[in-house]
Protein backbone atom coordinates (compact mmCIF):
# COMPACT_ATOMS: atom_id res chain seq x y z
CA UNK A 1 -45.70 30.26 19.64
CA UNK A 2 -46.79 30.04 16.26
CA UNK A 3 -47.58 26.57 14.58
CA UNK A 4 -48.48 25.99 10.55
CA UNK A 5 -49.72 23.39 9.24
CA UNK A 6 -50.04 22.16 5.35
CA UNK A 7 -52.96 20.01 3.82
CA UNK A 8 -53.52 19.22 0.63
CA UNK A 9 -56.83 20.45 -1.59
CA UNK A 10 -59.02 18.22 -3.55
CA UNK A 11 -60.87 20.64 -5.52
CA UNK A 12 -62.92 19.90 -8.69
CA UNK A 13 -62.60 21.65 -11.87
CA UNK A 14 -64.83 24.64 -11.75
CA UNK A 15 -62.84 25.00 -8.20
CA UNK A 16 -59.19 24.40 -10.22
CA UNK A 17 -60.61 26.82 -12.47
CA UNK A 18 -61.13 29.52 -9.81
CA UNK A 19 -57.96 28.84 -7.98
CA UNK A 20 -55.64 29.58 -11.21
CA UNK A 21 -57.35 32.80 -11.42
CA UNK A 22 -57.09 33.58 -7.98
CA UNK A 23 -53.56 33.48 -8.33
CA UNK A 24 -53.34 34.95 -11.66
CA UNK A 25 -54.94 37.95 -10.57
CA UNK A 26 -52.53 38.00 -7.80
CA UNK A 27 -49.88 37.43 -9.66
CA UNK A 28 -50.96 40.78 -11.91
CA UNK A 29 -51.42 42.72 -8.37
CA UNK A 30 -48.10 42.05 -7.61
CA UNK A 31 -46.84 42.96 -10.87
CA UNK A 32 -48.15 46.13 -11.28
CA UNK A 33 -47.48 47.65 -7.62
CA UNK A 34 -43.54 46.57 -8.18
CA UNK A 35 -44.27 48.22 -11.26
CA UNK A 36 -45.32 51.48 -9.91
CA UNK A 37 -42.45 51.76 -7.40
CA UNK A 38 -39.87 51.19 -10.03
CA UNK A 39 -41.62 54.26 -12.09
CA UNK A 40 -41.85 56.11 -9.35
CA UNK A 41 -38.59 55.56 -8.25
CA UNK A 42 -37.16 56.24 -11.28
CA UNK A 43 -38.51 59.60 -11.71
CA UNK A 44 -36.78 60.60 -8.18
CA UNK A 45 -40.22 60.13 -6.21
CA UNK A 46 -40.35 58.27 -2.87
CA UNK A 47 -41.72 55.11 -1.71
CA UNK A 48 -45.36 54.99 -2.28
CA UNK A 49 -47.27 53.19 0.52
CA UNK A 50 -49.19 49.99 0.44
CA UNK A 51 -52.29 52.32 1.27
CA UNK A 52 -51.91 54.31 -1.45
CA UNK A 53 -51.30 51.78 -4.06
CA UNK A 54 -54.58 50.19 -2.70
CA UNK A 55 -56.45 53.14 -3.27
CA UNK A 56 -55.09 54.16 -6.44
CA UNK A 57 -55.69 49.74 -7.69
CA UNK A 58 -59.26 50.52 -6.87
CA UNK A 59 -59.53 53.35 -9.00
CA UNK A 60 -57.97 51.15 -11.97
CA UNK A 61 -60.54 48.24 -11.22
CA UNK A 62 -63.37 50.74 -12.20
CA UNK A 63 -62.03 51.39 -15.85
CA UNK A 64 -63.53 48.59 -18.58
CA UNK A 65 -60.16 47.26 -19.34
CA UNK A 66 -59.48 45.93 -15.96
CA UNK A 67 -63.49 44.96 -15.22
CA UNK A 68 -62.39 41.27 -14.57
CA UNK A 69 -60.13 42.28 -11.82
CA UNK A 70 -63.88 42.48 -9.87
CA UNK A 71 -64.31 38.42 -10.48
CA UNK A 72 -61.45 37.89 -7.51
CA UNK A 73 -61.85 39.16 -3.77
CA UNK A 74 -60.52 42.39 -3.10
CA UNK A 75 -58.26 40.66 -0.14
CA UNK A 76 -56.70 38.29 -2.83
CA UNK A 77 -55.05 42.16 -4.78
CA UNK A 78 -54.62 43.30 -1.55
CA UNK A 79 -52.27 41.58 0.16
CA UNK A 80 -50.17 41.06 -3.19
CA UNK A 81 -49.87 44.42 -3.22
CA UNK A 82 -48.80 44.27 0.36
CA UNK A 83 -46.02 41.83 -0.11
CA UNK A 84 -44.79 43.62 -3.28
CA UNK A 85 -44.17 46.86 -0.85
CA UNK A 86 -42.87 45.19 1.62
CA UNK A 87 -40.02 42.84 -0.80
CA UNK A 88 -39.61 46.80 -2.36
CA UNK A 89 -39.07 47.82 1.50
CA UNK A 90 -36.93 45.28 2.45
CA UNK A 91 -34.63 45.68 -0.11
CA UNK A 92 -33.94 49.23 0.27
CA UNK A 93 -33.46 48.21 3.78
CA UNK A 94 -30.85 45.66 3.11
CA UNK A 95 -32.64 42.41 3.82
CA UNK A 96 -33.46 40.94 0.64
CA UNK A 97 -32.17 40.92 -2.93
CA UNK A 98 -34.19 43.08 -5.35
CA UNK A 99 -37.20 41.72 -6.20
CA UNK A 100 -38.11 40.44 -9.36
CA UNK A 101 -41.24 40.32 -11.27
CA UNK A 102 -43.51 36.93 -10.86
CA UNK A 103 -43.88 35.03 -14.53
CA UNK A 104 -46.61 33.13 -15.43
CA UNK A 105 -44.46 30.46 -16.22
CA UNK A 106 -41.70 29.85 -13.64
CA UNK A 107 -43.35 31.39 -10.03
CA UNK A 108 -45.47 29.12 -8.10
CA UNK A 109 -49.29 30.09 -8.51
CA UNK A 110 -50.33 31.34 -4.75
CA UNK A 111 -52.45 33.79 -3.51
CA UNK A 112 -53.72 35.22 0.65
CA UNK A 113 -56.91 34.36 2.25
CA UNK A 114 -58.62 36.74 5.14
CA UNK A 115 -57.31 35.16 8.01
CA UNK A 116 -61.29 36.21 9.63
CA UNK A 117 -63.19 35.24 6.42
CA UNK A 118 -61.64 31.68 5.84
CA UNK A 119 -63.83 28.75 7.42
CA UNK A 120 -62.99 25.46 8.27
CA UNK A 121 -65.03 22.02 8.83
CA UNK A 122 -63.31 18.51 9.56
CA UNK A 123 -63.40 17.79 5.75
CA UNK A 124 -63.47 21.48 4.26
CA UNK A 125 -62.20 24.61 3.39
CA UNK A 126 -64.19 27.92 2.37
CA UNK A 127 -62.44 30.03 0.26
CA UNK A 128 -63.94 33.78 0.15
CA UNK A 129 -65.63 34.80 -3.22
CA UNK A 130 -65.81 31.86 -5.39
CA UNK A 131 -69.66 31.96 -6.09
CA UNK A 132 -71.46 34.88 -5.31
CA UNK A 133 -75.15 33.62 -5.39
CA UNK A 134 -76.44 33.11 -2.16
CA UNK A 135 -78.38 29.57 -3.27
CA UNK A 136 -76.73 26.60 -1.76
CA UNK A 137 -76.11 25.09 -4.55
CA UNK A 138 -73.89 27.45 -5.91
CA UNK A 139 -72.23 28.53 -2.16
CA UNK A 140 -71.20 24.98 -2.45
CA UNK A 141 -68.28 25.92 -4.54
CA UNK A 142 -67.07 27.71 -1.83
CA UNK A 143 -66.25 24.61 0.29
CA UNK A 144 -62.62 22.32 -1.13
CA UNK A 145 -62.58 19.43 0.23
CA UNK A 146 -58.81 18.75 2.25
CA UNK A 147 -57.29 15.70 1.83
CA UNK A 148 -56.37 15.28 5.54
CA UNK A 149 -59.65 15.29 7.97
CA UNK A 150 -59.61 16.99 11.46
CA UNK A 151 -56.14 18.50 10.82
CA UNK A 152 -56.88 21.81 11.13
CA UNK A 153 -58.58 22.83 14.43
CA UNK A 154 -61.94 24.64 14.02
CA UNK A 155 -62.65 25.63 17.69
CA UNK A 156 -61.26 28.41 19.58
CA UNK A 157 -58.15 29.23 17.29
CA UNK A 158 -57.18 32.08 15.58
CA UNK A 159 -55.71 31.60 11.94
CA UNK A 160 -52.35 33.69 10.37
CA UNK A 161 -51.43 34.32 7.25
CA UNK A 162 -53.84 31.74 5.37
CA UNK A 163 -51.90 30.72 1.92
CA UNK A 164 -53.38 28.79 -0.91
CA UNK A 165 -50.24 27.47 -3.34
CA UNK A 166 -50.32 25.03 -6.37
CA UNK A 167 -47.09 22.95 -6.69
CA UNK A 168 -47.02 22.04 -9.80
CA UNK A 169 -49.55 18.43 -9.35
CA UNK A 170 -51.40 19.90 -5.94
CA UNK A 171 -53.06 22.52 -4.56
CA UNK A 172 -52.06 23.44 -0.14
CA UNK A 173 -53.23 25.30 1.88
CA UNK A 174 -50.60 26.85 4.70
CA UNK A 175 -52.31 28.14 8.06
CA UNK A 176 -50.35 29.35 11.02
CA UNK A 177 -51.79 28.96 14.39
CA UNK A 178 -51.23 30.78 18.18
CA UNK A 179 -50.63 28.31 20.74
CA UNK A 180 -49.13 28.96 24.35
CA UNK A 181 -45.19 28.82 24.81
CA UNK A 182 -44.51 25.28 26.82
CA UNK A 183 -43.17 26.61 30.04
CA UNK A 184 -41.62 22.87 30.84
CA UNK A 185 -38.04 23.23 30.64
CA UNK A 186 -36.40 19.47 29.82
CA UNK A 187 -33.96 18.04 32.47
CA UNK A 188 -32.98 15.24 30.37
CA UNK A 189 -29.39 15.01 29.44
CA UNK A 190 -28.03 16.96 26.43
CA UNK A 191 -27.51 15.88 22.81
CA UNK A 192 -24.86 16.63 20.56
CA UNK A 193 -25.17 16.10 16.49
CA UNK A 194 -22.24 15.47 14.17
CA UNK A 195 -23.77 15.46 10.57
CA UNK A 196 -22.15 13.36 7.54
CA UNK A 197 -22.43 12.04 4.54
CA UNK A 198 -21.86 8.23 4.99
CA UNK A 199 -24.59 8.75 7.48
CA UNK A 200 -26.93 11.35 8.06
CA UNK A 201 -26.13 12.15 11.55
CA UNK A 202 -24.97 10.49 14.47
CA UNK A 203 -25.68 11.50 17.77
CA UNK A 204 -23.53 11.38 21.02
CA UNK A 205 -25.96 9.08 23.09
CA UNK A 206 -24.98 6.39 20.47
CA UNK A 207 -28.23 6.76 18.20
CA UNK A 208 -27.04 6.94 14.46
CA UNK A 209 -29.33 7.43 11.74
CA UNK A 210 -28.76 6.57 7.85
CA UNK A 211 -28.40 8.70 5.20
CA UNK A 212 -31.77 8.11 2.96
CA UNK A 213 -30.17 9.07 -0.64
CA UNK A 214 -28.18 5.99 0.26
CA UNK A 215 -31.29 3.92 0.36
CA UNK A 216 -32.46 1.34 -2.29
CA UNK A 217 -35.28 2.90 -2.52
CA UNK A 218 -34.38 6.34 -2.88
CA UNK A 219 -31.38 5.18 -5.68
CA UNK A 220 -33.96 2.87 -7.70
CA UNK A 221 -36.22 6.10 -8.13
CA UNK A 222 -33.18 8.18 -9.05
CA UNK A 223 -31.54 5.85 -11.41
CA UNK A 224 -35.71 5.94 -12.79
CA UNK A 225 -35.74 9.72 -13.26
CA UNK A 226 -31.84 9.90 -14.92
CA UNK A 227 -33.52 7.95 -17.69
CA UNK A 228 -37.01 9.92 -18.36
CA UNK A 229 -34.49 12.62 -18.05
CA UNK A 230 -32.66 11.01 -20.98
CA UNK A 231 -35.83 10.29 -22.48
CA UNK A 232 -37.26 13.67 -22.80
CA UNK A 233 -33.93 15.40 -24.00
CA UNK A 234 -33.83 12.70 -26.66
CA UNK A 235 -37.73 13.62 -27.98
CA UNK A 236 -36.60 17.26 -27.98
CA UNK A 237 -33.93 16.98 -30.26
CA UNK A 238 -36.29 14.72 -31.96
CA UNK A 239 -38.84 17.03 -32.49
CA UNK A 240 -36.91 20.28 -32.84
CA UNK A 241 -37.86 22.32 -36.01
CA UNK A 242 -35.25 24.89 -36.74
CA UNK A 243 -34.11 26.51 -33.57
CA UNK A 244 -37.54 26.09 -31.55
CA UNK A 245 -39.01 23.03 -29.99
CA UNK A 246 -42.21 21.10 -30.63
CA UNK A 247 -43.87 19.79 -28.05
CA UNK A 248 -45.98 16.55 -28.64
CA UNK A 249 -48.43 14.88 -26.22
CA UNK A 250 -46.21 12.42 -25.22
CA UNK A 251 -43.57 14.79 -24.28
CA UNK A 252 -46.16 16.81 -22.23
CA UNK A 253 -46.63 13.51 -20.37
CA UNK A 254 -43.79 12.32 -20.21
CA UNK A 255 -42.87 16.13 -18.16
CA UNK A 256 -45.84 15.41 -15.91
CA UNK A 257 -44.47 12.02 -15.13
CA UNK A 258 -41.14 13.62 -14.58
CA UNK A 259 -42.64 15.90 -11.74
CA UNK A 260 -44.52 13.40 -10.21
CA UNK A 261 -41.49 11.31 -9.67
CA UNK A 262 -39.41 14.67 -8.43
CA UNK A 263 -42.07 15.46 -5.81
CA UNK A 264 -42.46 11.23 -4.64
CA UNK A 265 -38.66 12.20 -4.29
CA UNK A 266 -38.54 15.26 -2.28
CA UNK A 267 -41.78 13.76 -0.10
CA UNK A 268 -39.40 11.35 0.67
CA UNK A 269 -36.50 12.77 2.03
CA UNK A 270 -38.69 15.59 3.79
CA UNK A 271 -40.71 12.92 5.81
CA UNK A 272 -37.29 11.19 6.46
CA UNK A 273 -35.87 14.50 7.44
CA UNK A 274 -39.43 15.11 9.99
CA UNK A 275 -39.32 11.77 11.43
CA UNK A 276 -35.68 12.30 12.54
CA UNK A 277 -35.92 15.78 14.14
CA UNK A 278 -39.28 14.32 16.15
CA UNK A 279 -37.17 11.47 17.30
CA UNK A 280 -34.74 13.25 18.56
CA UNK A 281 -37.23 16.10 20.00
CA UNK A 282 -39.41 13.81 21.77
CA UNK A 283 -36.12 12.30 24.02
CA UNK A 284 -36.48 16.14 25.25
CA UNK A 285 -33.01 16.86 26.02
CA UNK A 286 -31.63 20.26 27.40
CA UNK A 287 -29.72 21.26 24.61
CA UNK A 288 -28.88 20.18 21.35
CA UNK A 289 -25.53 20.96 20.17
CA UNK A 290 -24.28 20.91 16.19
CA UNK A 291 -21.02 21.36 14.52
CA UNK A 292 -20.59 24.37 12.77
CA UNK A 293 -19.11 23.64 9.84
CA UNK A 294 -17.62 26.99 8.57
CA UNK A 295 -16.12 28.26 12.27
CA UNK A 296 -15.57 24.63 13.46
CA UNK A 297 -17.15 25.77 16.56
CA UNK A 298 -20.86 24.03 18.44
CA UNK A 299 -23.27 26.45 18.97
């Protein structure tokens, strides 16, 4: 069994600073090995291998126009270019849509960590190649602090798949961990789950738990953001020149403020959300049984 867990980053600004171009550069990886197997593709080759694109990225870091691509750890271009064969794979295969490539402006800023490099104290995080002097000083930019302390285990574990991702306001870190299957099988009595809208769901042992949109303090937050909303569209058309926009320093806020409020929103109904499933998890029934909505059938 596999278990990940997410922590927030508290990194400084020389470590903010090394973080966007982390993912910047692995945002150009990715780029330029979907790139390549479009090209190729187009002039009738086949698909070119992850390998091959590695070698042949390597060969393009050497050349003085792409020197600075030697500033980011060669595991960050790497795996990019991994993922980029494998979306190109799995489309061709008939598992995904066609990928698209990542812009600077609407994809979320991410990049991969070696799952054997990455270190981890109570309070910290090492992240592979942001200073390269040996001094202690300067390996001390290697170390983010995590928000959480003692989340992550540090003793005997083996890490997957270590992901570093900026939401828009925070930096995360995702980790996935191997622990042993539970071989307890539950002999409690079984549950079954009719979801609505009134409420969110109600069980069959009589439990019944609220919907939270219907919440005051989910609607006072919502009526809040319908009127930055407002707000904002009325300082564009405010500040419009011609057919382009202008945006002020107030607007810029005022869009930061916006985002804050979406994510207080989503944290909200996600924690609401994880607090229910434990709840119910932790009466450790035998089976859990939920209406399928489109066969009208439980499964």
């Amino acid at each position: 069994m596999i278990k990940t867990i997410r922590v927030m980053l508290i990194p400084n600004n020389k470590q903010k600073t090394k973080l966007f171009q982390y993912a910047n550069t692995a945002r150009f990886a990715y780029n330029w090995a979907l790139g390549r197997e479009q090209d190729n593709y187009k002039n009738g080759g086949k698909f070119i291998s992850d390998g091959d694109l590695r070698k042949e990225f390597t060969q393009l870091k050497k050349t003085e126009e792409y020197a600075w691509l030697n500033k980011v750890s060669n595991n960050v271009t790497k795996q990019a270019i991994k993922d980029a064969c494998e979306a190109y794979r799995d489309f061709f295969n008939g598992y995904t849509r066609f990928p698209r490539f990542k812009s600077k402006k609407h994809s979320m800023p991410k990049f991969y960590q070696d799952n054997v490099k990455i270190q981890f104290t109570d309070t910290h995080v090492k992240v592979e190649g942001f200073a390269a002097s040996k001094k202690k000083n300067k390996q001390k930019l290697n170390w983010i602090r995590l928000a959480e302390h003692g989340r992550i285990p540090i003793a005997n574990v083996k890490y997957m798949n270590p992901r570093i991702k900026y939401d828009g306001l925070n930096w995360w870190i995702t980790i996935g961990m191997e622990y042993e299957d539970s071989s307890a099988l539950p002999s409690n009595e079984g549950i079954g789950i009719d979801l609505g809208i009134k409420d969110l769901a109600i069980c069959s042992n009589g439990h019944k738990y609220q919907n939270i949109n219907k919440t005051q303090k989910v609607k006072k937050l919502e009526k809040r953001k319908r009127r930055l909303q407002r707000s904002i569209s009325r300082r564009y058309e405010k500040n419009k020149k011609g057919e382009n926009y202008c945006k002020t320093s107030n607007l810029i806020k005022s869009e930061q403020e916006l985002l804050k409020l979406n994510h207080r929103l989503t944290n909200l109904r996600q924690n609401y959300l994880r607090q229910t499933t434990s709840e119910i998890i932790k009466r450790e029934p035998s089976f859990i049984c939920m209406e399928e909505y489109s066969d009208n059938y439980c499964r």
